[in-house]
C-alpha atoms as a PDB file:
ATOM      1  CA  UNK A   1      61.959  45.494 186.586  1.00  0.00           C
ATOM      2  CA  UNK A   2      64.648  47.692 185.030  1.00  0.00           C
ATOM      3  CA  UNK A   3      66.491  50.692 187.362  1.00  0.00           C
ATOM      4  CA  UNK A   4      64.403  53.139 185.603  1.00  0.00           C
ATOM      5  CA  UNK A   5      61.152  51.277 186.483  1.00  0.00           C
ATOM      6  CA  UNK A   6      62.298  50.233 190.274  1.00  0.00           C
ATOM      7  CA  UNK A   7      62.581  53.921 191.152  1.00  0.00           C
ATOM      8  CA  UNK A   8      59.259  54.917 189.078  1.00  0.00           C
ATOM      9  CA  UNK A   9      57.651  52.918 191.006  1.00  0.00           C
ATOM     10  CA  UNK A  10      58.727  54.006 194.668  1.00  0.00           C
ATOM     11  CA  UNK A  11      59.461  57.288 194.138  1.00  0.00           C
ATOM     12  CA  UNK A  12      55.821  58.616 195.542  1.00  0.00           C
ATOM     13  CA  UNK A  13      56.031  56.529 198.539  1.00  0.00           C
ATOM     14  CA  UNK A  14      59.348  57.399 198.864  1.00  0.00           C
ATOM     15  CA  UNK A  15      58.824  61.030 198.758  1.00  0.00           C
ATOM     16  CA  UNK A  16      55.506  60.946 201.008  1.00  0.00           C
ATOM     17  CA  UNK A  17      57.057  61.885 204.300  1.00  0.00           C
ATOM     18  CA  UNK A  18      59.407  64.583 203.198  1.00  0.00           C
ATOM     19  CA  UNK A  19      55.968  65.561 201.112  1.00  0.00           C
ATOM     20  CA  UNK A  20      53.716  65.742 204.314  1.00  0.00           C
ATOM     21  CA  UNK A  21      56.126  67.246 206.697  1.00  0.00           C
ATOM     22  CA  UNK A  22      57.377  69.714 203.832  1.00  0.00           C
ATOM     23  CA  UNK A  23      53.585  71.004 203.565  1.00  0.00           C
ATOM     24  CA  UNK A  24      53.088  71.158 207.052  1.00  0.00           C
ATOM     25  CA  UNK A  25      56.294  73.544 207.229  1.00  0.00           C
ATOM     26  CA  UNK A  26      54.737  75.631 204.171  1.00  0.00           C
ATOM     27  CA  UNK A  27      51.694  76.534 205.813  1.00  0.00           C
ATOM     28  CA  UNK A  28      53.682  77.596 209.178  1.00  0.00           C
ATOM     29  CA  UNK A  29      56.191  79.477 207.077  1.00  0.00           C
ATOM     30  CA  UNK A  30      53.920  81.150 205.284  1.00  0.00           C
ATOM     31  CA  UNK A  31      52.206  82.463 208.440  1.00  0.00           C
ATOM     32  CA  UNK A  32      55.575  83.777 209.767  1.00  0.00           C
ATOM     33  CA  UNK A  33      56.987  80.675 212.162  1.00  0.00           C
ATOM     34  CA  UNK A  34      60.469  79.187 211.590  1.00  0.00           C
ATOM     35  CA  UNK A  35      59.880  75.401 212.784  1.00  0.00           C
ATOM     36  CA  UNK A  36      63.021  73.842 213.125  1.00  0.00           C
ATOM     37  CA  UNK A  37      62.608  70.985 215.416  1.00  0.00           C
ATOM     38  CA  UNK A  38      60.496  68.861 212.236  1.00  0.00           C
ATOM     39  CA  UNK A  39      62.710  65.853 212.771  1.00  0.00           C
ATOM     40  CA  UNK A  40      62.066  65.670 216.191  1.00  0.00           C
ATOM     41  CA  UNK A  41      58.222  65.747 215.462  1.00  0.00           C
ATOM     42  CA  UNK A  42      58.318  63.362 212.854  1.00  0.00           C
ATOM     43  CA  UNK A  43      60.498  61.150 215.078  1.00  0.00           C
ATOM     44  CA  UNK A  44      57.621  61.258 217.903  1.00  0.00           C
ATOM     45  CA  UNK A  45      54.656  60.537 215.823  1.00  0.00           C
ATOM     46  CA  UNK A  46      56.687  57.660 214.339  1.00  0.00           C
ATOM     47  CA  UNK A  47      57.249  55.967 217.453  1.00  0.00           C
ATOM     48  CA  UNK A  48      53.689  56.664 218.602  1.00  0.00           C
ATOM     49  CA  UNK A  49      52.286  55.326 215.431  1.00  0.00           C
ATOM     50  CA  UNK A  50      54.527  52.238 215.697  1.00  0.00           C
ATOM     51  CA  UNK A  51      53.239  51.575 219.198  1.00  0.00           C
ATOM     52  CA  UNK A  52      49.627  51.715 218.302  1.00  0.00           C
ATOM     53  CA  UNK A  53      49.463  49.490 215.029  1.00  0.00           C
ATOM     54  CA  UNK A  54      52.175  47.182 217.300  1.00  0.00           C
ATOM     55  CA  UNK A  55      49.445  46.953 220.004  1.00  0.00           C
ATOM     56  CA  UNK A  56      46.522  46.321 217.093  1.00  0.00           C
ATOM     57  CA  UNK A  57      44.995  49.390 216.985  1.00  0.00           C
ATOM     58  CA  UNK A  58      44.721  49.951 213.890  1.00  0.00           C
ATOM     59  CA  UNK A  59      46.965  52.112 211.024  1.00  0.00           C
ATOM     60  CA  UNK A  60      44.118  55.186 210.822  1.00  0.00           C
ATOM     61  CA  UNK A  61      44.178  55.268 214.964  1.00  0.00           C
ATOM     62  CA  UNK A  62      48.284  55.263 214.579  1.00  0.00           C
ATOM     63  CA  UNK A  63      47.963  58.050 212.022  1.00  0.00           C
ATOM     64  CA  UNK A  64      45.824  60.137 214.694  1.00  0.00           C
ATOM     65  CA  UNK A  65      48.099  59.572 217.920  1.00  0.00           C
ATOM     66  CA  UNK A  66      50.844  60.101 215.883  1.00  0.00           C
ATOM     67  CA  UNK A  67      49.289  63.362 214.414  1.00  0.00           C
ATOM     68  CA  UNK A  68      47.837  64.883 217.716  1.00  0.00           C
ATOM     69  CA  UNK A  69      51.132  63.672 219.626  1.00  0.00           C
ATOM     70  CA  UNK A  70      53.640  65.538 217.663  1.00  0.00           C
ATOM     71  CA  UNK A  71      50.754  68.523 217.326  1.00  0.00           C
ATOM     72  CA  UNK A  72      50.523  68.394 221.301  1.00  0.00           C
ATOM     73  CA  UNK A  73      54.758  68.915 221.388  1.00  0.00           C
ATOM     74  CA  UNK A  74      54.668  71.847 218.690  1.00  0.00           C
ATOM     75  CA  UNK A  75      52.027  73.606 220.684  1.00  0.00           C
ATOM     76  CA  UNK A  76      55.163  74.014 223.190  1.00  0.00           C
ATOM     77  CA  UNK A  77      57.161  75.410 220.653  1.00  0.00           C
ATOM     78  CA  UNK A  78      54.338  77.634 219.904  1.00  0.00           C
ATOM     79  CA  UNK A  79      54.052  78.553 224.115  1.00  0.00           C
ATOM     80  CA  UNK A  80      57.662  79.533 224.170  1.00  0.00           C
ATOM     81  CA  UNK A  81      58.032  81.513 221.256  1.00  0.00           C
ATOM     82  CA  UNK A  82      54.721  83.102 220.999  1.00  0.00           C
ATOM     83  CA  UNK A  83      53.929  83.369 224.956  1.00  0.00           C
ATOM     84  CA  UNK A  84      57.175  84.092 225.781  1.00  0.00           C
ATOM     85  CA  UNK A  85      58.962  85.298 222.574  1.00  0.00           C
ATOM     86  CA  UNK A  86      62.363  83.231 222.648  1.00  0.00           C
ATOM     87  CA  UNK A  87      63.771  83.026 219.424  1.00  0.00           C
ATOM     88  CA  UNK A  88      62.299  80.941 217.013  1.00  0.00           C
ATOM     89  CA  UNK A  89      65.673  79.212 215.599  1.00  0.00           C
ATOM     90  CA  UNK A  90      66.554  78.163 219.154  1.00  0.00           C
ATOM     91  CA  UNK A  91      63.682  77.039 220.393  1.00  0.00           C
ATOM     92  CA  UNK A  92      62.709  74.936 217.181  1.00  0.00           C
ATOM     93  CA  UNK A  93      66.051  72.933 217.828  1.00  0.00           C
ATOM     94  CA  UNK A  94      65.183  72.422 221.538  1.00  0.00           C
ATOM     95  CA  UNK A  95      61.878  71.430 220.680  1.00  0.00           C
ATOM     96  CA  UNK A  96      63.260  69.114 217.552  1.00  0.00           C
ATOM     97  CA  UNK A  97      66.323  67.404 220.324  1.00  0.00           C
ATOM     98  CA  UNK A  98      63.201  66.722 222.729  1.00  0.00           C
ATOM     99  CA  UNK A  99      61.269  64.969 220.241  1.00  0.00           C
ATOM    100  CA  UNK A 100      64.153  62.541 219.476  1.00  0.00           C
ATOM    101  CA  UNK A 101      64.592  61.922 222.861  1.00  0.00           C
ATOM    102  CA  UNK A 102      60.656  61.313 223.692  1.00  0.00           C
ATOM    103  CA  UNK A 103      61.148  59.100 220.442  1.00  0.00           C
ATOM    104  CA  UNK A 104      64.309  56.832 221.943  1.00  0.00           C
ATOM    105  CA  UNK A 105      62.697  57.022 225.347  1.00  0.00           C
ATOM    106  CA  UNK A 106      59.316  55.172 224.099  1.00  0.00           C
ATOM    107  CA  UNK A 107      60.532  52.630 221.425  1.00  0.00           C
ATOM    108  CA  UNK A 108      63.225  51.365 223.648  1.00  0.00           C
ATOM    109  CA  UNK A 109      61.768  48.150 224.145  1.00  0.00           C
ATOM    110  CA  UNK A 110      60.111  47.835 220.365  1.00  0.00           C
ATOM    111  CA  UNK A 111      63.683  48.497 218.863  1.00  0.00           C
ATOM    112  CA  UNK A 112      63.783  46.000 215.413  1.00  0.00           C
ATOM    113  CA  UNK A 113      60.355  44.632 216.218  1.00  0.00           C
ATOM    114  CA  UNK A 114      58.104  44.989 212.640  1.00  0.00           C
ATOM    115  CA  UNK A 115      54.096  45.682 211.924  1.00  0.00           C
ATOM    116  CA  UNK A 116      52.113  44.888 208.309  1.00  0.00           C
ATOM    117  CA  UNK A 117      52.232  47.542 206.033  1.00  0.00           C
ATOM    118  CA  UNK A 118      49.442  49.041 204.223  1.00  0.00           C
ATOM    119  CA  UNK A 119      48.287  46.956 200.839  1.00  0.00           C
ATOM    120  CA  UNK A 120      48.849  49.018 197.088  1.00  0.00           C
ATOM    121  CA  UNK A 121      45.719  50.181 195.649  1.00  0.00           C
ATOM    122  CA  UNK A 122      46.591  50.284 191.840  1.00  0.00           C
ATOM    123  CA  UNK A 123      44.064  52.874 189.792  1.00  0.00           C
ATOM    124  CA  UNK A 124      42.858  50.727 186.565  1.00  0.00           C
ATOM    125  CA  UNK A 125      44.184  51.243 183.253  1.00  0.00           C
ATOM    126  CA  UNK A 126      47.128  53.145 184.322  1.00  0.00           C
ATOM    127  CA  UNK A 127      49.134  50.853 186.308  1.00  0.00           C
ATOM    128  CA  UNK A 128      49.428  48.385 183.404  1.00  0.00           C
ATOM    129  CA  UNK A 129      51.222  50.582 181.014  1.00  0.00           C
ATOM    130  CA  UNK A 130      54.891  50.029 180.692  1.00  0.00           C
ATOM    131  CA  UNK A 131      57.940  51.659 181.976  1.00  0.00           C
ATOM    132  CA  UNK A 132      55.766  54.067 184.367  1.00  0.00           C
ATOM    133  CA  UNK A 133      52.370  51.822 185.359  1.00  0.00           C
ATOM    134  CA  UNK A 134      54.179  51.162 188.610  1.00  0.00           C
ATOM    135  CA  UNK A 135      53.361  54.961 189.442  1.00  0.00           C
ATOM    136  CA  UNK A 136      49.340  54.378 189.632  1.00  0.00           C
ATOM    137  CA  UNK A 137      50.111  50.874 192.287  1.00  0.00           C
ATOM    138  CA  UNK A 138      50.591  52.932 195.513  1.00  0.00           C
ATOM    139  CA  UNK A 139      49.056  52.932 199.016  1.00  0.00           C
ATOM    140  CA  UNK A 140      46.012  55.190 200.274  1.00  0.00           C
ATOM    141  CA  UNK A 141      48.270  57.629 202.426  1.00  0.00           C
ATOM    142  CA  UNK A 142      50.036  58.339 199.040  1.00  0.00           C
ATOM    143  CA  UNK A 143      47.089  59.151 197.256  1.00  0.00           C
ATOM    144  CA  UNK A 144      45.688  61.344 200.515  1.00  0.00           C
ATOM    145  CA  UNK A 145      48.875  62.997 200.254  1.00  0.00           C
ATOM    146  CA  UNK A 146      48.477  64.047 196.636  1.00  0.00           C
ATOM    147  CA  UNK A 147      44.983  65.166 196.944  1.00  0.00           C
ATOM    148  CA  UNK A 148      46.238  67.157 199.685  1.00  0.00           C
ATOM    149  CA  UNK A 149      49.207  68.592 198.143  1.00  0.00           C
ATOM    150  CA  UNK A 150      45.942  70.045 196.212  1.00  0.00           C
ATOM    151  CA  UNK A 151      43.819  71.268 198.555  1.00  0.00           C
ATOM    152  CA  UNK A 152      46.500  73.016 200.139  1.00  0.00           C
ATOM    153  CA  UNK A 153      47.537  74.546 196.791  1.00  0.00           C
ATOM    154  CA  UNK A 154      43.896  75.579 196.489  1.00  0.00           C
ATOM    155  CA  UNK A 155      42.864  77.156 200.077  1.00  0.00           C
ATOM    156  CA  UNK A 156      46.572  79.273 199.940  1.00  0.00           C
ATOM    157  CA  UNK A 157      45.635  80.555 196.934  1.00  0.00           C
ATOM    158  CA  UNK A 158      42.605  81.018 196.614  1.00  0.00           C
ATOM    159  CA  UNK A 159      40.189  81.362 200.034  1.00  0.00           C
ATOM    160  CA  UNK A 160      40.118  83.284 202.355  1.00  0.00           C
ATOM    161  CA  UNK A 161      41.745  81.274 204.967  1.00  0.00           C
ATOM    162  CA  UNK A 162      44.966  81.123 202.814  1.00  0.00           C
ATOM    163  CA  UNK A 163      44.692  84.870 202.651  1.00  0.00           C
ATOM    164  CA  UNK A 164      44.862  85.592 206.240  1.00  0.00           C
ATOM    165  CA  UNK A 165      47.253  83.046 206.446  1.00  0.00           C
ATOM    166  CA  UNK A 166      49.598  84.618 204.476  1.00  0.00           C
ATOM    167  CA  UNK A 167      48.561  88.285 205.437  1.00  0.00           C
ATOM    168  CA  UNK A 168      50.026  87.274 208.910  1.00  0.00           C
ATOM    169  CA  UNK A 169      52.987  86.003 207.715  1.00  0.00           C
ATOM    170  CA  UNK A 170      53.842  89.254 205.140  1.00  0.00           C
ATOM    171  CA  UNK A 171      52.195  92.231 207.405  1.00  0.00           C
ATOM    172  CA  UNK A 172      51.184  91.172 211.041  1.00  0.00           C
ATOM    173  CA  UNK A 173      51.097  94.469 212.478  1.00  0.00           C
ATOM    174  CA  UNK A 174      48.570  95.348 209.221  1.00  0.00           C
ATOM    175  CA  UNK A 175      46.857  91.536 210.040  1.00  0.00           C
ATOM    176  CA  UNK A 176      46.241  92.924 213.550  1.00  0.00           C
ATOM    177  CA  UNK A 177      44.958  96.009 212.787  1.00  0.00           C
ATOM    178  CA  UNK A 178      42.543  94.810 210.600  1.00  0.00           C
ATOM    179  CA  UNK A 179      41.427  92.830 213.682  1.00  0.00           C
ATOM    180  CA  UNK A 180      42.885  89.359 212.744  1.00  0.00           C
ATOM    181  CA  UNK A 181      44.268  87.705 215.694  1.00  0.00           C
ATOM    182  CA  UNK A 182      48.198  87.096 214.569  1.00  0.00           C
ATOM    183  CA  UNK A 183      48.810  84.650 217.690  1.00  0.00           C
ATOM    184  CA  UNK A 184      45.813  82.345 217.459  1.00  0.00           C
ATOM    185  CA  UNK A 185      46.536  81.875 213.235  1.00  0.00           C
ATOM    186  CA  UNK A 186      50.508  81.125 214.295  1.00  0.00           C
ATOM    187  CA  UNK A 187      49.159  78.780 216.768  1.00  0.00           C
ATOM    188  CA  UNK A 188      47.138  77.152 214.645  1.00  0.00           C
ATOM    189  CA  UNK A 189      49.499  76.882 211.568  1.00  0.00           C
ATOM    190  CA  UNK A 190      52.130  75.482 214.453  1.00  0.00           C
ATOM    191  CA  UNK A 191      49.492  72.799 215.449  1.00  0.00           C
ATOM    192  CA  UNK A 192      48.728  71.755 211.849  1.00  0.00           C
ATOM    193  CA  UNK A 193      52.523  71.877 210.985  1.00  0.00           C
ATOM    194  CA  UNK A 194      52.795  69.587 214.021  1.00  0.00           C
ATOM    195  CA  UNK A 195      50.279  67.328 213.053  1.00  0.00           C
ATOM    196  CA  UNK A 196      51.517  67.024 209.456  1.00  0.00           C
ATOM    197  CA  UNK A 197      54.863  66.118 210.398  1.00  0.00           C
ATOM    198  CA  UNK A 198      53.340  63.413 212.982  1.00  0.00           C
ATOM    199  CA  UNK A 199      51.696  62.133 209.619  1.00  0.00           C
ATOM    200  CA  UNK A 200      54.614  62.191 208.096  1.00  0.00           C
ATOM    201  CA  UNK A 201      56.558  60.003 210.798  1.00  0.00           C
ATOM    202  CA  UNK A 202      53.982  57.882 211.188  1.00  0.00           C
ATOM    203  CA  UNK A 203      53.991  56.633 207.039  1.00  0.00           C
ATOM    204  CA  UNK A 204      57.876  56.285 207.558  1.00  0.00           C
ATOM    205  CA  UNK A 205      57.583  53.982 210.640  1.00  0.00           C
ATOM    206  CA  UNK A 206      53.959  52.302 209.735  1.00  0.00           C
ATOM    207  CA  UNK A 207      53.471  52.281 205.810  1.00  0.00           C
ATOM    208  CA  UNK A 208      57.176  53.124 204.101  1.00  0.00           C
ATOM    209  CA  UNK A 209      59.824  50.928 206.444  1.00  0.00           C
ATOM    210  CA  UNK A 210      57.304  48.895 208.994  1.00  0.00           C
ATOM    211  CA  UNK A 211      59.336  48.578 211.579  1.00  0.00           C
ATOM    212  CA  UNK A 212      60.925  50.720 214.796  1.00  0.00           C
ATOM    213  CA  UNK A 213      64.435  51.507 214.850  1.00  0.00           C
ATOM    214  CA  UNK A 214      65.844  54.734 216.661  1.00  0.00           C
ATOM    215  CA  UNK A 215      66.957  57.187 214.310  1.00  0.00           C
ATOM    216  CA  UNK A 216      64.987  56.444 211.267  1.00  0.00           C
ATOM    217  CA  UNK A 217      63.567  59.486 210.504  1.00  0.00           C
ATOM    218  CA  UNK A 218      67.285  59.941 208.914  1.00  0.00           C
ATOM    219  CA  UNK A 219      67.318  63.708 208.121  1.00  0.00           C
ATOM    220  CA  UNK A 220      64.089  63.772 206.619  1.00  0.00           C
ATOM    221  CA  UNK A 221      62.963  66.097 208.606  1.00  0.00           C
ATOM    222  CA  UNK A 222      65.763  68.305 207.883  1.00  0.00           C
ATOM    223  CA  UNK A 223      65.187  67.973 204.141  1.00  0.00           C
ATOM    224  CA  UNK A 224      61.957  68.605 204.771  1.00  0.00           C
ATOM    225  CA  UNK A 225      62.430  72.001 205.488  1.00  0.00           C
ATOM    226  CA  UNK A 226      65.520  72.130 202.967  1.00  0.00           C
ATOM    227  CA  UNK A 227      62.409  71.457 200.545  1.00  0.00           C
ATOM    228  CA  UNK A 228      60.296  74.771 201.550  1.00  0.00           C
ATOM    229  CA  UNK A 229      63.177  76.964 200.183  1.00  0.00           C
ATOM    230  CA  UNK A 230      63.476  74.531 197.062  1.00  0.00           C
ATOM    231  CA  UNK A 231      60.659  75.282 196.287  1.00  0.00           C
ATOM    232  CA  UNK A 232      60.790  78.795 197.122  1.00  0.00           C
ATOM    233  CA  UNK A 233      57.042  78.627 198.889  1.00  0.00           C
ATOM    234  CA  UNK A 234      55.784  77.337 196.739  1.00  0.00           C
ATOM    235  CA  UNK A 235      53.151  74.070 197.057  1.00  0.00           C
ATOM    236  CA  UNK A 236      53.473  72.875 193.465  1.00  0.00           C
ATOM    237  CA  UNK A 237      57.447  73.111 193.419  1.00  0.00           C
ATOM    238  CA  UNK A 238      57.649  71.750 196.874  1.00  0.00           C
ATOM    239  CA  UNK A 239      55.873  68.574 195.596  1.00  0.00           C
ATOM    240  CA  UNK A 240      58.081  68.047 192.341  1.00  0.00           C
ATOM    241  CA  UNK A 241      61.084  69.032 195.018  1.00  0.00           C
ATOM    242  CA  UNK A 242      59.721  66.055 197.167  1.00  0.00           C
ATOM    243  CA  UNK A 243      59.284  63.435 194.085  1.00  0.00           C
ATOM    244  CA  UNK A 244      63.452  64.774 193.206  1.00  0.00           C
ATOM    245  CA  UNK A 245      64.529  63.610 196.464  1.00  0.00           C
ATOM    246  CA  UNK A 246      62.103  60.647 196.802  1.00  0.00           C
ATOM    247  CA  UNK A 247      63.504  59.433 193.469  1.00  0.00           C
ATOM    248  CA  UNK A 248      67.257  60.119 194.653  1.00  0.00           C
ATOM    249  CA  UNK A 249      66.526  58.046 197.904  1.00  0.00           C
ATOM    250  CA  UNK A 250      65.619  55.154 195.926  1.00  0.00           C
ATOM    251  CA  UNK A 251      69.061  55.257 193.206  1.00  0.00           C
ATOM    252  CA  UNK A 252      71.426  53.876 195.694  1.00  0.00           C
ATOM    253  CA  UNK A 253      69.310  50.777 196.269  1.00  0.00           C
ATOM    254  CA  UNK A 254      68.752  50.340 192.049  1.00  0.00           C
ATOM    255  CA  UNK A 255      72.563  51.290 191.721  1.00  0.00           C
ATOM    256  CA  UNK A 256      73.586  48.181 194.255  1.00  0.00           C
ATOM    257  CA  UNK A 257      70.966  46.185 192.770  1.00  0.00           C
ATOM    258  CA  UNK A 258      72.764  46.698 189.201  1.00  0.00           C
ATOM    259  CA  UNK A 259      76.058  45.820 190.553  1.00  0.00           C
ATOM    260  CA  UNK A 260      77.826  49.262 190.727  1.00  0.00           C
ATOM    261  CA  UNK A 261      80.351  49.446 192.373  1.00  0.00           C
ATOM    262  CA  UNK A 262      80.576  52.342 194.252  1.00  0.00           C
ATOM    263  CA  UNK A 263      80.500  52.481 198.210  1.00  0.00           C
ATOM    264  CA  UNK A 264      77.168  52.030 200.210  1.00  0.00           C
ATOM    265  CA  UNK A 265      77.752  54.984 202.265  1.00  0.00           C
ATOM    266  CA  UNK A 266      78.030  57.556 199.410  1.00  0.00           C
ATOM    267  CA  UNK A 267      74.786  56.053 198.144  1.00  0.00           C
ATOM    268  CA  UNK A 268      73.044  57.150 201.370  1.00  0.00           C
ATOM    269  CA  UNK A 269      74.810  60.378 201.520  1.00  0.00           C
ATOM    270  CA  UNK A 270      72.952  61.416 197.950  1.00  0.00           C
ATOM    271  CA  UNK A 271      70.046  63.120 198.896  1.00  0.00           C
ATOM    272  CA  UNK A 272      71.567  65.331 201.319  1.00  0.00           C
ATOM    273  CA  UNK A 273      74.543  65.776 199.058  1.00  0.00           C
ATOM    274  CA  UNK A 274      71.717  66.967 196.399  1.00  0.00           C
ATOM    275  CA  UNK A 275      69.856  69.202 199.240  1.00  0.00           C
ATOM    276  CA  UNK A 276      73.763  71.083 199.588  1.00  0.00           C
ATOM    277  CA  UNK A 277      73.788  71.647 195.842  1.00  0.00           C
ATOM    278  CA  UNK A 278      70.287  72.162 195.520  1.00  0.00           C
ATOM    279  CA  UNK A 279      70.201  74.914 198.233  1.00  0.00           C
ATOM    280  CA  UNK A 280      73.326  76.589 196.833  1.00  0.00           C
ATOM    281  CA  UNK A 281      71.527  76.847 193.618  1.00  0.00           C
ATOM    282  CA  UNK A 282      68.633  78.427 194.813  1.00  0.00           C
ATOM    283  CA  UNK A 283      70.355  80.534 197.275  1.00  0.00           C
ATOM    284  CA  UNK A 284      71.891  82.198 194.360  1.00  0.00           C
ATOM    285  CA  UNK A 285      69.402  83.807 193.007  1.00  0.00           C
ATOM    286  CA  UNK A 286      68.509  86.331 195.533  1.00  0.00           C
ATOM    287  CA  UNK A 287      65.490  87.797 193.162  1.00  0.00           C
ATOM    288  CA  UNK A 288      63.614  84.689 193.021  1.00  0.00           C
ATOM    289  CA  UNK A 289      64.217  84.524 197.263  1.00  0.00           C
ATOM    290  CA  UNK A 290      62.799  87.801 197.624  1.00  0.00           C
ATOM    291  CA  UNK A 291      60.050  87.201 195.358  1.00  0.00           C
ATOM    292  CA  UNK A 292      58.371  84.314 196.957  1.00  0.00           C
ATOM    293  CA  UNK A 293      59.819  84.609 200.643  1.00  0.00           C
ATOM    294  CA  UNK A 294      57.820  85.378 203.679  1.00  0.00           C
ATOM    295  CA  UNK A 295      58.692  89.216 204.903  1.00  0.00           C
ATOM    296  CA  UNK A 296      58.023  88.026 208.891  1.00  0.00           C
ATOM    297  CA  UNK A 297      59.540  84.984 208.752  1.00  0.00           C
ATOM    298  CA  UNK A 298      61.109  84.039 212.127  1.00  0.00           C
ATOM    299  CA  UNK A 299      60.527  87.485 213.748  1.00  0.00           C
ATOM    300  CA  UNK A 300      58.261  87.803 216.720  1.00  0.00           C
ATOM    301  CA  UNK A 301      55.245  89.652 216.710  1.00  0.00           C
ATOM    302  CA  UNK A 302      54.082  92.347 219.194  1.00  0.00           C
ATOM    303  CA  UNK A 303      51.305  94.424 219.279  1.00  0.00           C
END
């Protein structure tokens, strides 16, 4: 397997967590919430995935604790910033420092320990064709994650859920009077934002890298919300943005593997080196910002 091929086929699983916490993010964005403290989620519902599958219960019962666990912590984001209106920047940090914490504090004593991953499940036909057949051999959570990088795409744009959804986030104050209840949709978008970066922990620590170590999460969390202004909030852009950095992830690994010789740490640095550039380039064009941002994003709301 050529360097071309090696990075073909890992750059879906690769790109799966910043893919599930980066659509989590999307929906609460689009509603009107700033989430910061994503890393800290995703670092929870790793650790509580980890301890589940550790303890044999099973990778869809990890995927669930991990889920409602880090849902459970962003429902206190949602109390303090919604019940009591603190700012949303400040208290998404808070919320993201306590999650690492929570995440150190309960894989203490399963620190380098390792679980089985999840087997490939490789769609016929497909995976045998050269150069990119190693695209089609992935896992189940990848798959799940495409078809619901779909179904999100679909309900935002075209049901009336997504409506409302993003009615909140562009007019509350018109949501409200319209008698839509702006608090219960921003709690709910916080919970499933929660839950999807739980997911998204949980494939790092479970499916991607099977073992616990504290800090693995890595930034991804941070690039996860990086990705939401990549792709200028937009699902289908988000998920090419994800398959970018998934595929940039995996280059310093084929790069040492082909003998370059260029230090290890700058090979780990690339994909938030390319999340800097990336940002700068989009930041840049203020048109395409303001065309596809969220008018309410990060303000409270009061009636």
């Amino acid at each position: 397997m050529n360097a071309i091929e090696f990075i073909l086929a890992g750059m879906l699983a690769a790109a799966t967590p910043f893919l599930l916490a980066a659509l989590g993010e999307l929906v609460a964005e689009r509603a009107g919430v700033l989430n910061l403290g994503v890393e800290g989620l995703m670092a929870l519902g790793a650790v509580l995935a980890f301890i589940i599958v550790y303890h044999g219960g099973g990778h869809f019962l990890g995927f669930i604790v991990a889920g409602l666990g880090s849902a459970a912590l962003s429902l206190l984001f949602a109390l303090v910033t919604l019940g009591f209106r603190a700012n949303q920047v400040a208290a998404g940090l808070a919320i993201g420092i306590l999650g690492q914490g929570l995440s150190a504090l309960f894989g203490k004593t399963y620190e380098s320990l390792t679980v089985k991953g999840l087997p490939k499940l490789a769609l016929p036909a497909l995976s045998e064709l050269p150069v990119i057949g190693g695209l089609f051999i992935q896992d189940v959570v990848v798959w799940i994650s495409l078809a619901a990088t779909l179904a999100l795409w679909a309900i935002l744009a075209y049901t009336k859920l997504g409506l409302i959804v993003r009615a909140v986030g562009e007019n509350p104050k018109a949501a409200h009077a319209i008698g839509y209840s702006v608090i219960s949709v921003r709690i709910l978008v916080i919970a499933f934002g929660g839950a999807m970066a739980g997911f998204a922990g949980a494939y790092a620590a479970v499916v991607y890298t099977p073992l616990w170590a504290d800090g693995m999460i890595a930034g991804r969390g941070w690039i996860a919300i990086a990705l939401v202004v990549f792709g200028t909030w937009l699902t289908g852009r988000i998920f090419l943005g994800a398959c970018l950095f998934g595929a940039v992830s995996l280059m310093g690994l084929a790069a040492q593997a082909t003998g370059l010789d260029v230090p290890s740490q700058l090979l780990s640095s690339l994909p938030y080196l390319v999340t800097i550039i990336v940002l700068g380039i989009i930041s840049a064009d203020r048109r395409l910002l303001k065309l596809n941002g969220v008018a309410s994003l990060g303000e409270p709301f009061e009636r």
